[in-house]
Protein backbone atom coordinates (compact mmCIF):
# COMPACT_ATOMS: atom_id res chain seq x y z
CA UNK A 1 -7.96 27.19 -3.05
CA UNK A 2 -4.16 26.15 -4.37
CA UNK A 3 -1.50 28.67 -3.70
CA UNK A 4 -2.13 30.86 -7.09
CA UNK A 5 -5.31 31.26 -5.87
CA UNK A 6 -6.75 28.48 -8.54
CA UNK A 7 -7.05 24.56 -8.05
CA UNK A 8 -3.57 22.77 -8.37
CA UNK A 9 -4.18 20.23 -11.55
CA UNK A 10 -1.66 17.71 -11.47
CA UNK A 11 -1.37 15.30 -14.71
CA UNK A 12 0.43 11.89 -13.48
CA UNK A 13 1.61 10.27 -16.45
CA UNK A 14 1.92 6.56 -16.19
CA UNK A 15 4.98 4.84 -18.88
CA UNK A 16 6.21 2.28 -16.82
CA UNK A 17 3.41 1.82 -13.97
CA UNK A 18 0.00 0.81 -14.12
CA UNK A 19 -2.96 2.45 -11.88
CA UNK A 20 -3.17 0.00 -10.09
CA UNK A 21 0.30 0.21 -8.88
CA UNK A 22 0.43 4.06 -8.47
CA UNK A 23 -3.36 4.24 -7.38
CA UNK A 24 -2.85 3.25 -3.46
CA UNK A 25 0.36 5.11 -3.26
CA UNK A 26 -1.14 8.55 -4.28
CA UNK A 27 -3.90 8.35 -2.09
CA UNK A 28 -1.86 7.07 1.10
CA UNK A 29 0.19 10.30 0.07
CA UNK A 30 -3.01 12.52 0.14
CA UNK A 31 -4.42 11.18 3.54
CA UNK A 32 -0.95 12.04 5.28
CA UNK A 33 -1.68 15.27 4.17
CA UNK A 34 -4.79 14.94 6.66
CA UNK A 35 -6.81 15.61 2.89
CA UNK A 36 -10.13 13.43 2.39
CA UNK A 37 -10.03 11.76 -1.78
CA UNK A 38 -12.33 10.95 -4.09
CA UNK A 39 -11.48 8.77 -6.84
CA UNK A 40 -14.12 9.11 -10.01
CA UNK A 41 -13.78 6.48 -12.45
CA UNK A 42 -15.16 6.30 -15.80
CA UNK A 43 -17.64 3.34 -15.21
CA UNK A 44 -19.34 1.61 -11.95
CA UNK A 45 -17.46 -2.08 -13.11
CA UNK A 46 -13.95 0.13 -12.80
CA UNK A 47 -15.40 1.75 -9.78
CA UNK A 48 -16.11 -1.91 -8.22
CA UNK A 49 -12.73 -3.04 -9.49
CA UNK A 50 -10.93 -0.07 -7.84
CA UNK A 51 -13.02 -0.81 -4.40
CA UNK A 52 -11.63 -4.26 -4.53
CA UNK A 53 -8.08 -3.12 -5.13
CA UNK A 54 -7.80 -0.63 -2.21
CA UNK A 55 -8.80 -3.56 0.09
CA UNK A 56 -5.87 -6.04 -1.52
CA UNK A 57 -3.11 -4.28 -2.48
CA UNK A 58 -1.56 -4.99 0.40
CA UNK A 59 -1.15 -8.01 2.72
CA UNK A 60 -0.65 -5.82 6.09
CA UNK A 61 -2.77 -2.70 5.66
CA UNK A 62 -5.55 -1.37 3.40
CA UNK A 63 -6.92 1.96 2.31
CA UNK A 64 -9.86 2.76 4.38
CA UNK A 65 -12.49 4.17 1.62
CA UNK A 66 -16.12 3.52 0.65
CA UNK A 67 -18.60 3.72 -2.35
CA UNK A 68 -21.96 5.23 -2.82
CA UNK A 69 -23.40 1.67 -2.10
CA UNK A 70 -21.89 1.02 1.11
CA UNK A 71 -23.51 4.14 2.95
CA UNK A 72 -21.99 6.64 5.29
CA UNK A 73 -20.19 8.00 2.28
CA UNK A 74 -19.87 11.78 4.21
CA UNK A 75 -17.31 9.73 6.60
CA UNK A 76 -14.95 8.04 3.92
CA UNK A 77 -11.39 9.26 3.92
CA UNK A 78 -11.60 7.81 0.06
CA UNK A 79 -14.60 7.86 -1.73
CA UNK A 80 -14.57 5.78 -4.85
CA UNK A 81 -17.86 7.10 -7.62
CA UNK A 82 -18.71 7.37 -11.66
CA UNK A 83 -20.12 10.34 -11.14
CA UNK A 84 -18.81 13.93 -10.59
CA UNK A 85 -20.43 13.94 -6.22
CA UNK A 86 -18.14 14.46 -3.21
CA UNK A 87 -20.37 13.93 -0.34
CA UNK A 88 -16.95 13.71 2.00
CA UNK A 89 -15.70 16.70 1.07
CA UNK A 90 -12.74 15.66 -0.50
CA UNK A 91 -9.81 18.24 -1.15
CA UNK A 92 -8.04 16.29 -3.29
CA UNK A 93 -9.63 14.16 -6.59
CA UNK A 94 -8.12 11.93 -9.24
CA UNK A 95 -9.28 11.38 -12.35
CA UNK A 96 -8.77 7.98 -13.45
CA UNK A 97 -10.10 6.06 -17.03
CA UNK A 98 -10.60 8.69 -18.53
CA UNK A 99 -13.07 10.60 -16.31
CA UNK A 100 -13.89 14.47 -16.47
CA UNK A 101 -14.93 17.03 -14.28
CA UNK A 102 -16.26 20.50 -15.18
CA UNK A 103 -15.55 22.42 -11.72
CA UNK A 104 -12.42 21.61 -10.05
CA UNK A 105 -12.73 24.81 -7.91
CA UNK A 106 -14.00 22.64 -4.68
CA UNK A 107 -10.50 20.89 -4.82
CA UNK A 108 -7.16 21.84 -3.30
CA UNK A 109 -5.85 19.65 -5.93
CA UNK A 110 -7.54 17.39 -9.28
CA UNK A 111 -4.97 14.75 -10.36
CA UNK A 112 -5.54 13.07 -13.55
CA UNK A 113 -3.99 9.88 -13.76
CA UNK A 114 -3.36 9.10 -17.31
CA UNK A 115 -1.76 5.97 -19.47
CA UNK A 116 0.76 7.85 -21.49
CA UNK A 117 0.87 4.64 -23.93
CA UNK A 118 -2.87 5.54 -24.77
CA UNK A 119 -2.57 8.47 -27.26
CA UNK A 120 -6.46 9.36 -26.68
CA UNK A 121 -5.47 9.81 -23.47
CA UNK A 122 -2.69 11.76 -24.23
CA UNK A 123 -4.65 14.18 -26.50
CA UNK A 124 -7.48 14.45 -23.59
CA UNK A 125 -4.54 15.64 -21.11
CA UNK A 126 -4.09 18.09 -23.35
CA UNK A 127 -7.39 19.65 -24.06
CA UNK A 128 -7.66 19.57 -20.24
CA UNK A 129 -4.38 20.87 -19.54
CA UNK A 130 -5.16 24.09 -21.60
CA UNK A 131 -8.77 24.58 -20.40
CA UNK A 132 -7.28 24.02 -16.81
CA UNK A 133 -4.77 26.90 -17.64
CA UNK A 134 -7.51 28.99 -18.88
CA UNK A 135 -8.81 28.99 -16.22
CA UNK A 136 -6.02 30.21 -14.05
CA UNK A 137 -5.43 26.35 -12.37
CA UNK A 138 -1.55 26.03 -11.51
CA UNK A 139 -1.30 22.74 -13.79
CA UNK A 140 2.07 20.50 -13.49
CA UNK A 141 2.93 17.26 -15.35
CA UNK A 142 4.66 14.30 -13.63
CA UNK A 143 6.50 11.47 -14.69
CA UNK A 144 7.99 8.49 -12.85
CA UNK A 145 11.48 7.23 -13.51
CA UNK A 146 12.73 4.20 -13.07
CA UNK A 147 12.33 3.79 -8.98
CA UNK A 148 8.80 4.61 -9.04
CA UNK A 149 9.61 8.59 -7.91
CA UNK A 150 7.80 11.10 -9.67
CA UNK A 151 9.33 13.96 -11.44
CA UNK A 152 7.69 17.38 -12.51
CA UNK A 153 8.23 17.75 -16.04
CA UNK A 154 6.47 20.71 -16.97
C-alpha cells in the first residue's frame, strides 16, 4: 500500500496544539489528496464531540463527514466511529484518544494523533511505533513548531 510496500504510520505529536486545533486541518489535508478518512476515537461521547467539531470549527466552511448513526456511511469523505469499521473505504485513518487498531494494512496511511504532555500516551506511541516497524510499516514522527507546520523528527 505505502511506497515500502507497508502502510505509512505517521505519529503527530501534539506540544503546543490541541486536537481539536490540528484535527480539521489534517483531514482537509487528506481529502485534497482525493483520500476518503476515518477518524476512530476511543469512546462514542468523543466520537459525538468530534462530529460536532467538524461542523464548527469554522465560520465559512465545514468538513463534510458522517457517523454510523447518520446512515449512508459508504458515502462519507470522513467517517467519524469507536470502533475499528471503514465502511467508506478510507485510505487514510487517525487514531485519536488513545484508540488502536490491529490491521493497518487497508490504509495508505494510519496517523496517530497523540498529546505528547500525556506520558501514557507517549509510552503507547512507542509500543506502537515498534510493532508498526515490525511489521515492515514506514513509521515517521512529527512535530509542530511554533507556526503550526509540522516537522519530521524521526
Amino acid at each position: 500500500m505505502g511506497e515500502s510496500g507497508g502502510t505509512e504510520v505517521y505519529f503527530y505529536h501534539l506540544e503546543r496544539r490541541t486536537l481539536d486545533d490540528v484535527l480539521p486541518k489534517l483531514l482537509e489535508l487528506s481529502l485534497e489528496r482525493g483520500w476518503r478518512a476515518a477518524v476512530q476515537a476511543a469512546s462514542e461521547e468523543r466520537v459525538e464531540a468530534l462530529d460536532t467539531l467538524l461542523w464548527t470549527y469554522r465560520d465559512e466552511s465545514f468538513l463534510p463527514h458522517g457517523t454510523a448513526g447518520e446512515g449512508r456511511a459508504s458515502s462519507q469523505p470522513v467517517y467519524l466511529t469507536a470502533g475499528d469499521e471503514n465502511p467508506n473505504a478510507a485510505q487514510v485513518r487517525f487514531l485519536v484518544d488513545g484508540a488502536t487498531l490491529a490491521d493497518t494494512s487497508p490504509y495508505l496511511r494510519v496517523a496517530y494523533v497523540l498529546d505528547g504532555r500525556d506520558q501514557a500516551a507517549v509510552a503507547r506511541a512507542r509500543e506502537v511505533w515498534q510493532d508498526a516497524k515490525a511489521r515492515g510499516d514506514a513509521v515517521s514522527y512529527w512535530q509542530q513548531d511554533a507556526n503550526g507546520r509540522w516537522h519530521q523528527k524521526a
